[in-house]
C-alpha atoms as a PDB file:
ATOM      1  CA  UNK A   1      66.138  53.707   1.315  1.00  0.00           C
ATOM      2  CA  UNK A   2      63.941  51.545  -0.415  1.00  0.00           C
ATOM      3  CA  UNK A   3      60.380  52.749  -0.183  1.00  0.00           C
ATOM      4  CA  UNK A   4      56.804  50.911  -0.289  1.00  0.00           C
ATOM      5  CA  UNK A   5      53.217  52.594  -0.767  1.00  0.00           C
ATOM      6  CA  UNK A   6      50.926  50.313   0.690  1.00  0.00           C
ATOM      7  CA  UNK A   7      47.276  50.358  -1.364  1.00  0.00           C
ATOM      8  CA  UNK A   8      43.962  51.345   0.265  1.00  0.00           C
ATOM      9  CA  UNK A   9      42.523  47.388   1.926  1.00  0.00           C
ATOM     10  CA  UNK A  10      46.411  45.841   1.162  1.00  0.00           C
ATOM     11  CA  UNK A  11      48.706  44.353   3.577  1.00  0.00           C
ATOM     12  CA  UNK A  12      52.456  43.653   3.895  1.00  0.00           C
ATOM     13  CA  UNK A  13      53.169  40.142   5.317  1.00  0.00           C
ATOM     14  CA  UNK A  14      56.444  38.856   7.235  1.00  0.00           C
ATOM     15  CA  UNK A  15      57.505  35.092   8.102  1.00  0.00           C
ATOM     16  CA  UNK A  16      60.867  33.344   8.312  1.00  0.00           C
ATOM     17  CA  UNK A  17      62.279  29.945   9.774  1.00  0.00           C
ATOM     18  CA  UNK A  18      59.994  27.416   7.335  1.00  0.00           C
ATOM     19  CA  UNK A  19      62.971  24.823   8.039  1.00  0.00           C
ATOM     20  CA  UNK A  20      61.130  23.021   5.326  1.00  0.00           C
ATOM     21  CA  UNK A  21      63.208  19.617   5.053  1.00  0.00           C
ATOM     22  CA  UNK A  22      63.354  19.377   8.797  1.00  0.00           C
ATOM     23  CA  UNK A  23      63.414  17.003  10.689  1.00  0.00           C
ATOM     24  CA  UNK A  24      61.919  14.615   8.735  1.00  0.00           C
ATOM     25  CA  UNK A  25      60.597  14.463   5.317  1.00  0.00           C
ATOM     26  CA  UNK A  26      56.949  13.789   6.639  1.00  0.00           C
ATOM     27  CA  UNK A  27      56.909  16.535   8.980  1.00  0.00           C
ATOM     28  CA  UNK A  28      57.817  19.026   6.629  1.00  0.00           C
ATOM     29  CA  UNK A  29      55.639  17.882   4.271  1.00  0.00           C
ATOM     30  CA  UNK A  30      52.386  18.525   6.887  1.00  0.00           C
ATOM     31  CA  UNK A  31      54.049  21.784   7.659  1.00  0.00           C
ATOM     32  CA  UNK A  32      55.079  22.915   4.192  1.00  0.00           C
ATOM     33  CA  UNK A  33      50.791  22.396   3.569  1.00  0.00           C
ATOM     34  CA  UNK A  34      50.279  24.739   6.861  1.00  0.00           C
ATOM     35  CA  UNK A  35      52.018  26.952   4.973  1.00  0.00           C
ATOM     36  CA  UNK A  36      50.577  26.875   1.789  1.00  0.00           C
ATOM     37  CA  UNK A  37      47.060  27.177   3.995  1.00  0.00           C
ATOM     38  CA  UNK A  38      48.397  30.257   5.609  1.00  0.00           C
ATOM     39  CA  UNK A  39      49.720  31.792   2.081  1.00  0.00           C
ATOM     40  CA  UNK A  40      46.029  30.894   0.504  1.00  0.00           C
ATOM     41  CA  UNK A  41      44.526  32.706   3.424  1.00  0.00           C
ATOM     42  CA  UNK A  42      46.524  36.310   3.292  1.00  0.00           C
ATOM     43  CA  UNK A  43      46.962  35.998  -1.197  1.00  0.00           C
ATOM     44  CA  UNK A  44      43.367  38.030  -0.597  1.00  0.00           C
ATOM     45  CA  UNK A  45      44.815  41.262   0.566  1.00  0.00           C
ATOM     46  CA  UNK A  46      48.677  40.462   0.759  1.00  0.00           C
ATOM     47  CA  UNK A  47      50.677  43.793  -1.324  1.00  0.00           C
ATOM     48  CA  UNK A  48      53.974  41.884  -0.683  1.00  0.00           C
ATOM     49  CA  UNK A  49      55.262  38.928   1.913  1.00  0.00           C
ATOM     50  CA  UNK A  50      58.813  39.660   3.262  1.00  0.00           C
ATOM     51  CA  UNK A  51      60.425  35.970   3.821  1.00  0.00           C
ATOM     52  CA  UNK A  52      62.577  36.521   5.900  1.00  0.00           C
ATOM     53  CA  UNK A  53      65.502  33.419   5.654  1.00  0.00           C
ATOM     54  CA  UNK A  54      65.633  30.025   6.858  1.00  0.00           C
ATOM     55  CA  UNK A  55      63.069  29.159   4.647  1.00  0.00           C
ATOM     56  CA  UNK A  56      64.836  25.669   4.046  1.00  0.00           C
ATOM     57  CA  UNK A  57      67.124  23.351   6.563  1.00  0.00           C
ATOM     58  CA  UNK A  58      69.362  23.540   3.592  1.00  0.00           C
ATOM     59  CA  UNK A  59      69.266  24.763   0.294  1.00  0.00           C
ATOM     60  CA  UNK A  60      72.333  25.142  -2.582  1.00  0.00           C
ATOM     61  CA  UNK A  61      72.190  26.331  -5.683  1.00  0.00           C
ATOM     62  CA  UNK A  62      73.630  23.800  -8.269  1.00  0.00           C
ATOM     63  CA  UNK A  63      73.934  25.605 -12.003  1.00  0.00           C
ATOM     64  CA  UNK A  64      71.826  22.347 -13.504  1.00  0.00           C
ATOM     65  CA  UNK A  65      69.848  20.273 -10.362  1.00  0.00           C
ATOM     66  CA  UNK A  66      67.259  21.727  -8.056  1.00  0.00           C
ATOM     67  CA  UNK A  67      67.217  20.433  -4.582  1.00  0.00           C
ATOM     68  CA  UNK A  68      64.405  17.792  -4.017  1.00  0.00           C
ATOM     69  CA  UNK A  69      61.097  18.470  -2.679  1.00  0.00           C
ATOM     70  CA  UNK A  70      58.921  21.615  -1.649  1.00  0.00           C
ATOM     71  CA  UNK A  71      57.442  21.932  -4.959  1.00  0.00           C
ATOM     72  CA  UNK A  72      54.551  22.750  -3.378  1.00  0.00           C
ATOM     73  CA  UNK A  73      55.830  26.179  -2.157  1.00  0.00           C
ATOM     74  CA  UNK A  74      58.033  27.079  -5.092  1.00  0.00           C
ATOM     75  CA  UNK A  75      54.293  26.639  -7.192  1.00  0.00           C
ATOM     76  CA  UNK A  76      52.249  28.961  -4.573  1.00  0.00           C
ATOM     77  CA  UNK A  77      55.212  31.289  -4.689  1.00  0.00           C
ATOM     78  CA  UNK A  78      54.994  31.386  -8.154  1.00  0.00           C
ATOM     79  CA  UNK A  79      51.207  31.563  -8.673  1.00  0.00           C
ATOM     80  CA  UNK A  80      51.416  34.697  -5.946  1.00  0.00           C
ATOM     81  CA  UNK A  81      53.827  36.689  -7.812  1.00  0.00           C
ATOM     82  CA  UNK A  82      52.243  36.305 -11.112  1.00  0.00           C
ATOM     83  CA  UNK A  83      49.021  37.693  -9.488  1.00  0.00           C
ATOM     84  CA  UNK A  84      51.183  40.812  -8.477  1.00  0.00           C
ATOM     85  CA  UNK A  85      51.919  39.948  -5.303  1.00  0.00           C
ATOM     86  CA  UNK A  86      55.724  41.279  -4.152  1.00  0.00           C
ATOM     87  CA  UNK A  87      57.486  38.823  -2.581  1.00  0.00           C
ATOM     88  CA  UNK A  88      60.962  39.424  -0.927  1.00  0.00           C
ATOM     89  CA  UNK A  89      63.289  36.434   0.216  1.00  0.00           C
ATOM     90  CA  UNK A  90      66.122  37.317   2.223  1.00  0.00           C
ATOM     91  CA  UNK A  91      68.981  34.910   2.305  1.00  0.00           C
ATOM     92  CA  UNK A  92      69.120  33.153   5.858  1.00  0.00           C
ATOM     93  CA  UNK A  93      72.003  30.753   7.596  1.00  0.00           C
ATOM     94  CA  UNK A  94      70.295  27.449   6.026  1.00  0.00           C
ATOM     95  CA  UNK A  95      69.885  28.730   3.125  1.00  0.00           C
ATOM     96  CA  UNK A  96      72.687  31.659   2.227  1.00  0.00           C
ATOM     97  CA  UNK A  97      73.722  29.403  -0.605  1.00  0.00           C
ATOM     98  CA  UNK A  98      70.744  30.238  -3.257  1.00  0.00           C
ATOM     99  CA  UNK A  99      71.356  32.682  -6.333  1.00  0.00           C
ATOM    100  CA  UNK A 100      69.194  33.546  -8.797  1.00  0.00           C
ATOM    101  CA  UNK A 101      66.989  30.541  -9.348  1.00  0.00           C
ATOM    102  CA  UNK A 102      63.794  32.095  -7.245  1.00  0.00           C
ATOM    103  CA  UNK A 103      64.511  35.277  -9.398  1.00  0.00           C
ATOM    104  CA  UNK A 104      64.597  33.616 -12.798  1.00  0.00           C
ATOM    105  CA  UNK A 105      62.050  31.090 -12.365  1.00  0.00           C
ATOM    106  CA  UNK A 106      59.598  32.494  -9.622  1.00  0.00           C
ATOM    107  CA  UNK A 107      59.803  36.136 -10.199  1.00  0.00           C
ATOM    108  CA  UNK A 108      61.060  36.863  -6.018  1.00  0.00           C
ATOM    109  CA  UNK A 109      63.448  39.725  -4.998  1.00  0.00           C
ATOM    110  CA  UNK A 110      66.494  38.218  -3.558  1.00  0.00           C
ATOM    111  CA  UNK A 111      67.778  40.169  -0.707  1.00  0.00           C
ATOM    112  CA  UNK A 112      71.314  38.706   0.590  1.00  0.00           C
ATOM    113  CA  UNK A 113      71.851  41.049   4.192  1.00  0.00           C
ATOM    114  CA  UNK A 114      69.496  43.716   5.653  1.00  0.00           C
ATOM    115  CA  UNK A 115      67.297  45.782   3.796  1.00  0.00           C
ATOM    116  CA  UNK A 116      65.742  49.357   4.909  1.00  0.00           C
ATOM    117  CA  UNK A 117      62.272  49.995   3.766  1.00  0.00           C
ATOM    118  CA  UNK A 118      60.237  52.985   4.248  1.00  0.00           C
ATOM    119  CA  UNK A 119      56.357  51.792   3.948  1.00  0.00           C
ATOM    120  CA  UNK A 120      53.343  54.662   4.132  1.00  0.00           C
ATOM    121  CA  UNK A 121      56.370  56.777   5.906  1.00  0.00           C
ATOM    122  CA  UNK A 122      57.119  54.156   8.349  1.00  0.00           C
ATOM    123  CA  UNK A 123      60.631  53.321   8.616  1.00  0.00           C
ATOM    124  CA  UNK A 124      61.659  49.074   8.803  1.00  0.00           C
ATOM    125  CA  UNK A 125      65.284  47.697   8.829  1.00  0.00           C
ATOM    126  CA  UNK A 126      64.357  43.859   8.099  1.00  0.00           C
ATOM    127  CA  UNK A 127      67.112  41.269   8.407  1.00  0.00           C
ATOM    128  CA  UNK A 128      67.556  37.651   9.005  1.00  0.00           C
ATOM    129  CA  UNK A 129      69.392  38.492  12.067  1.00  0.00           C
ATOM    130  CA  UNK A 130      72.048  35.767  12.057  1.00  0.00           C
ATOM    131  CA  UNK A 131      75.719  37.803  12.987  1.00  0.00           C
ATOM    132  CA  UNK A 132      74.186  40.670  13.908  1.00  0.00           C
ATOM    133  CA  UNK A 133      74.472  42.230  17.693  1.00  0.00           C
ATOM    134  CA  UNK A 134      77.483  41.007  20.370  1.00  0.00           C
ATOM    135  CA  UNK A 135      79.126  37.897  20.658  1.00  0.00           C
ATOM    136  CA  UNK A 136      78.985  35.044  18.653  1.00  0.00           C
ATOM    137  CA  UNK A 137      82.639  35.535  17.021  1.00  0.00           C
ATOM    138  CA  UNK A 138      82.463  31.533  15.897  1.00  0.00           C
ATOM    139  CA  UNK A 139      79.508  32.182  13.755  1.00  0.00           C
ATOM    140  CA  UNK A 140      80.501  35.480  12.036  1.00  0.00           C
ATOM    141  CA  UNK A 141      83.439  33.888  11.421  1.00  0.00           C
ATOM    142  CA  UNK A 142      81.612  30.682   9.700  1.00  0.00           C
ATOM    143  CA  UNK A 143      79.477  32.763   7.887  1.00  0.00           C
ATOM    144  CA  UNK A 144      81.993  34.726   6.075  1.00  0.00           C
ATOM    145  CA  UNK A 145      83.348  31.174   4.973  1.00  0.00           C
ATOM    146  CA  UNK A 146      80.248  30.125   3.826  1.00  0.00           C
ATOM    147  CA  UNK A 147      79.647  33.052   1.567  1.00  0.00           C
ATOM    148  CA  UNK A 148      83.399  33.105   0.102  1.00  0.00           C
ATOM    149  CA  UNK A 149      82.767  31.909  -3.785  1.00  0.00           C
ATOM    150  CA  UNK A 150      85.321  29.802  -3.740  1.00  0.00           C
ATOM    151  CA  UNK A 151      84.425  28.084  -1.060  1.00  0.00           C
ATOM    152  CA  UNK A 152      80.600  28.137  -2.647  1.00  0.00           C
ATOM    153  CA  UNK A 153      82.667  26.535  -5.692  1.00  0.00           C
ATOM    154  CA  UNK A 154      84.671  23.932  -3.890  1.00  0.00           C
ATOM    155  CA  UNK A 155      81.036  22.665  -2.629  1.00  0.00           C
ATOM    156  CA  UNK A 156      79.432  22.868  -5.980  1.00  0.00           C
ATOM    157  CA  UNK A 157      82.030  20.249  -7.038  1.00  0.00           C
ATOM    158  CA  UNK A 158      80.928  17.948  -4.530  1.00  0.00           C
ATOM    159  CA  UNK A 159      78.406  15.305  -6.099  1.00  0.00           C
ATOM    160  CA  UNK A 160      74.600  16.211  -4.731  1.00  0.00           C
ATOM    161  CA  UNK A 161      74.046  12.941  -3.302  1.00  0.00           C
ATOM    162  CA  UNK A 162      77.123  13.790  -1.146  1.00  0.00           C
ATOM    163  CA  UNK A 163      77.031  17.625  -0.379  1.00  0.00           C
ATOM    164  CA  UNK A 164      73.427  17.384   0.371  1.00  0.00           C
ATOM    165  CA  UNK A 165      73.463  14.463   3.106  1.00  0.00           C
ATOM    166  CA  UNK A 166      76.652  16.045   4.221  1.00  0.00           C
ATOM    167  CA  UNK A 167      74.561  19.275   5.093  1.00  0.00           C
ATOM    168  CA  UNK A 168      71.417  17.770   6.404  1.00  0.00           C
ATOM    169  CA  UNK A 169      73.697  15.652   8.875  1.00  0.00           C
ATOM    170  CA  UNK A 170      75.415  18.693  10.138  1.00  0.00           C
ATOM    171  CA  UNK A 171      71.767  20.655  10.359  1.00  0.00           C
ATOM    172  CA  UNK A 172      70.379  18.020  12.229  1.00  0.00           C
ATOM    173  CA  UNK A 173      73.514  17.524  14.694  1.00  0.00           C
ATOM    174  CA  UNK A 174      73.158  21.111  15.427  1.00  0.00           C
ATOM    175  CA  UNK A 175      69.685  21.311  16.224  1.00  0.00           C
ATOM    176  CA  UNK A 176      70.316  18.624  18.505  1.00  0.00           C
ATOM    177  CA  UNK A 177      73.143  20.700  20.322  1.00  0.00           C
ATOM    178  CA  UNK A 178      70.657  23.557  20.530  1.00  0.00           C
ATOM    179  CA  UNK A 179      67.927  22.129  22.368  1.00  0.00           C
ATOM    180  CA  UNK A 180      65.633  23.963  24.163  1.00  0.00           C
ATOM    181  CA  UNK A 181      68.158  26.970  23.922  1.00  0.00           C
ATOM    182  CA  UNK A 182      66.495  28.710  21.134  1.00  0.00           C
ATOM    183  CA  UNK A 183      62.547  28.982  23.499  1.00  0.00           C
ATOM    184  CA  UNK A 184      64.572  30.337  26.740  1.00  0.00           C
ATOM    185  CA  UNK A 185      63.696  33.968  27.593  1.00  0.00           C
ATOM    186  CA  UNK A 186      64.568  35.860  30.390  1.00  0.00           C
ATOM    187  CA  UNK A 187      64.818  39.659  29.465  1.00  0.00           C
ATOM    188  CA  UNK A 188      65.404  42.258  26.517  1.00  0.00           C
ATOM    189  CA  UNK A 189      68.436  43.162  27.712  1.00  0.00           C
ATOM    190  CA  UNK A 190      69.814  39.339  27.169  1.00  0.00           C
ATOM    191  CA  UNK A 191      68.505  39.338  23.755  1.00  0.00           C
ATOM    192  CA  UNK A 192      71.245  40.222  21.419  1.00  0.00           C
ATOM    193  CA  UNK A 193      69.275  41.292  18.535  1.00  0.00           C
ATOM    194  CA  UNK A 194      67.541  43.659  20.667  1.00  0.00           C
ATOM    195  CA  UNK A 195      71.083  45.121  21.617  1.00  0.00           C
ATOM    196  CA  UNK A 196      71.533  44.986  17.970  1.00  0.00           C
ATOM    197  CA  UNK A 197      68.509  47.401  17.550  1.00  0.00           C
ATOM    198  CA  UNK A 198      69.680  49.636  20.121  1.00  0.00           C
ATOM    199  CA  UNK A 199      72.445  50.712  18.819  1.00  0.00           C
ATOM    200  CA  UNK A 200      71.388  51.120  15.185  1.00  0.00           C
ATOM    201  CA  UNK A 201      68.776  53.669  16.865  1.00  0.00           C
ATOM    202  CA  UNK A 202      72.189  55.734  17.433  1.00  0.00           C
ATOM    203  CA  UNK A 203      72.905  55.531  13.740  1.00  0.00           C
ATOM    204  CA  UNK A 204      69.334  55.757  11.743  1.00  0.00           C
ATOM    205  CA  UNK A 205      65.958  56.225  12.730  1.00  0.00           C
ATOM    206  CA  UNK A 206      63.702  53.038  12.563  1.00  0.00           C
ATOM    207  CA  UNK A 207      60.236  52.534  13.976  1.00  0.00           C
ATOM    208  CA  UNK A 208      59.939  48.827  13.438  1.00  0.00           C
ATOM    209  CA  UNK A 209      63.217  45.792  13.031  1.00  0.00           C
ATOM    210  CA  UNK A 210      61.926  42.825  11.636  1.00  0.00           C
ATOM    211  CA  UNK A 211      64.148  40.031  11.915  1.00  0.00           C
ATOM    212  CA  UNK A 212      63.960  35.831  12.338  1.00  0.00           C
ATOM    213  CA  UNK A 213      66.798  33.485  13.461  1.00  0.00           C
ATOM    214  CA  UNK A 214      65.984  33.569  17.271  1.00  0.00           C
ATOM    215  CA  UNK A 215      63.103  31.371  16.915  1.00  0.00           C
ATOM    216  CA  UNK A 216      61.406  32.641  19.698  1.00  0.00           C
ATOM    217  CA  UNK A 217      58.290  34.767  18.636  1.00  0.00           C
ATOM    218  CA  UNK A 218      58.578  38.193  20.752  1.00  0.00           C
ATOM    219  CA  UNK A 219      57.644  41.628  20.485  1.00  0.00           C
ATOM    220  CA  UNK A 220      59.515  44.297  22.232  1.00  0.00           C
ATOM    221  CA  UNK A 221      60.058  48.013  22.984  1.00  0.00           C
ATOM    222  CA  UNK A 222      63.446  49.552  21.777  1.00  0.00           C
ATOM    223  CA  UNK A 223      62.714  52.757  23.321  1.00  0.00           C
ATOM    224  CA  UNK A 224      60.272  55.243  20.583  1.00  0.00           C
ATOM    225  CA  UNK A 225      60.616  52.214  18.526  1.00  0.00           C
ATOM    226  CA  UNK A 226      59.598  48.054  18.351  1.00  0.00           C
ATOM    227  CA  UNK A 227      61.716  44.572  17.658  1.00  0.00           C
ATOM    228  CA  UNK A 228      59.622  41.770  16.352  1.00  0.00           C
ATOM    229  CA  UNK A 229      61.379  38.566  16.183  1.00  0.00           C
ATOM    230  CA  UNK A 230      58.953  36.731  14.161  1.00  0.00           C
ATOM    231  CA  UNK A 231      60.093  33.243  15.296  1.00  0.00           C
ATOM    232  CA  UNK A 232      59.582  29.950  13.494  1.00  0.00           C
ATOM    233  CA  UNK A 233      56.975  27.374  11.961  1.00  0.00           C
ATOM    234  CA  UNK A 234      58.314  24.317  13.609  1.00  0.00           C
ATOM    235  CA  UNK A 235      56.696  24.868  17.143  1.00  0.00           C
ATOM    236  CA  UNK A 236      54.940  28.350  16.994  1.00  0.00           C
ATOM    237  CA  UNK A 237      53.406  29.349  13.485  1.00  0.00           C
ATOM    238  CA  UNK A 238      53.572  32.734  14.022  1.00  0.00           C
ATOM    239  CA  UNK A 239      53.859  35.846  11.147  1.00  0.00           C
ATOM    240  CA  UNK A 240      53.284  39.109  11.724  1.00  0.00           C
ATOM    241  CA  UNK A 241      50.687  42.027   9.864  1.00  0.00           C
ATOM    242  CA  UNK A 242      51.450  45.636   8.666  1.00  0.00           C
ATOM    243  CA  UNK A 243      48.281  47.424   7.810  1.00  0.00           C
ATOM    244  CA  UNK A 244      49.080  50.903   6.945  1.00  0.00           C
ATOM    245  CA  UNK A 245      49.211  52.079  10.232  1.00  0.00           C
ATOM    246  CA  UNK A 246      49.660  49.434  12.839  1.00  0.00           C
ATOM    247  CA  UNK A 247      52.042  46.151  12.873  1.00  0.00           C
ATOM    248  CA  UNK A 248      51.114  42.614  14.838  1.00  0.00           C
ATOM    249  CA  UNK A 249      52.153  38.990  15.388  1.00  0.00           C
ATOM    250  CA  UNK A 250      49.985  36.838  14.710  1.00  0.00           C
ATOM    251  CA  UNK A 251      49.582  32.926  14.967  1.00  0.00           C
ATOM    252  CA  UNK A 252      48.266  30.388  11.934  1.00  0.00           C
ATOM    253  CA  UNK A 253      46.707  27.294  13.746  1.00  0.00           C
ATOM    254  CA  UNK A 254      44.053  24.951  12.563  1.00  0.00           C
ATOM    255  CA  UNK A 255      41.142  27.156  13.395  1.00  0.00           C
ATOM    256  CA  UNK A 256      42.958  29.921  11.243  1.00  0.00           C
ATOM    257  CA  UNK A 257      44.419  32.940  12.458  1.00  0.00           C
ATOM    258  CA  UNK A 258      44.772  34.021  16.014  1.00  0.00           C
ATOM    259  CA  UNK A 259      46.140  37.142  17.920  1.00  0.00           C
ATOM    260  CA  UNK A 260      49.792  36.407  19.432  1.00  0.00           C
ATOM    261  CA  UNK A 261      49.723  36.563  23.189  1.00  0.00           C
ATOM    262  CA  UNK A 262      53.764  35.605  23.902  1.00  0.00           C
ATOM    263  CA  UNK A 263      55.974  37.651  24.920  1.00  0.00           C
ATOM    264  CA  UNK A 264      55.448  40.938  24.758  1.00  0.00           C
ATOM    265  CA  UNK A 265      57.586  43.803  26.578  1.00  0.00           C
END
């Protein structure tokens, strides 16, 4: 297990599901400066910032061409982790296809599954959270196609003009098909990455899981221990804060940061 000391006044930071690119080039770009507000705000007393996938609507790795746009980021990024800031980006379903282009160029930890952590002897399992828990067969079955190299390869060969309007079609059609879905609550039990977290709590101690993908901004109990979903930047804005001691969602809005008062169980 991977393990963290946190300094005396430091922070650790987590976001996910940026969907920069999404759904329109304008929009992102407003959000994509919401973001950059946010990262100016917690560079002051941020240790490290977990990213935790979905950070992009789409992103692939060419060998020789960088996807257009979000320069803006990629500089703050880079301007963070040259001031010693750790930053961790974990590899989410929009974006699964990057390799080692952050690493090289911007200095970030790549982290392609789940990663335990052990900061100031608290214990986190962070993760996307896409194919974890029950159910969703289609997906896990997907995904493992979408990280086979050769299929990776077939792609590459596909000219970007082409592969990239290819995947922002099929990114916006499924959005679409989603809806509302992704904002529905009803209980913990119907939330499958909190049945996720259950029964890793049979195999490993964890006091905190960290993970994205739902969208929806929660924080719940998992018996002794807590799920934060730490939903996405689209609609909600939301991040959450480890101190030392205590962890919190929080919410970025114009007036600056706010406490999160969602759902809570």
């Amino acid at each position: 297990m991977e393990q963290l000391k946190l300094n005396p006044g430091q922070k650790i930071y987590f976001a996910s599901d940026f969907h920069l690119g999404a759904p329109t080039a304008e929009l992102s770009r407003i959000r994509e400066l919401k973001i950059i507000e946010w990262l100016n705000h917690i560079e002051k007393d941020a240790q490290a910032i977990f990213l935790v996938g979905d950070l992009f609507d789409f992103w692939f790795e060419y060998k020789q061409v960088v996807p257009k746009g979000f320069v803006r980021l990629q500089g703050k990024i880079a301007t963070l982790v040259d001031r010693g800031v750790k930053i961790y980006f974990f590899l989410g379903n929009h974006d699964m296809w990057m390799k080692n282009y952050f690493t090289q160029e911007l200095g970030v930890k790549m982290i392609s599954d789940e990663l335990e952590l052990k900061i100031n002897g608290s214990r986190f399992f962070i993760a996307h959270g896409d194919g974890l828990g029950p159910g969703d067969y289609g997906y896990k079955f997907i995904k493992k196609v979408f990280r086979n190299k050769l299929c990776q390869f077939l792609f590459s060969c596909l000219h970007p003009r082409i592969g990239l309007s290819m995947a922002q079609y099929f990114s916006n059609k499924s959005r679409i098909h989603t809806g509302t879905k992704d904002i529905n609550y009803s209980n913990k039990d119907d939330e499958w990455l909190y049945q996720y977290s259950k029964a890793k709590l049979v195999e490993v101690p964890v006091d905190y899981f960290i993970f994205g993908h739902r969208h929806l901004p929660m924080d719940i109990s998992v018996s002794a221990s807590r799920y934060l979903n730490l939903g996405e930047w689209l609609n909600f804005c939301t991040y959450a804060e480890f101190d030392g001691s205590s962890l919190s969602l929080k919410v970025w809005s114009d007036e600056g940061e706010k406490a999160f008062e969602g759902i809570k169980e």
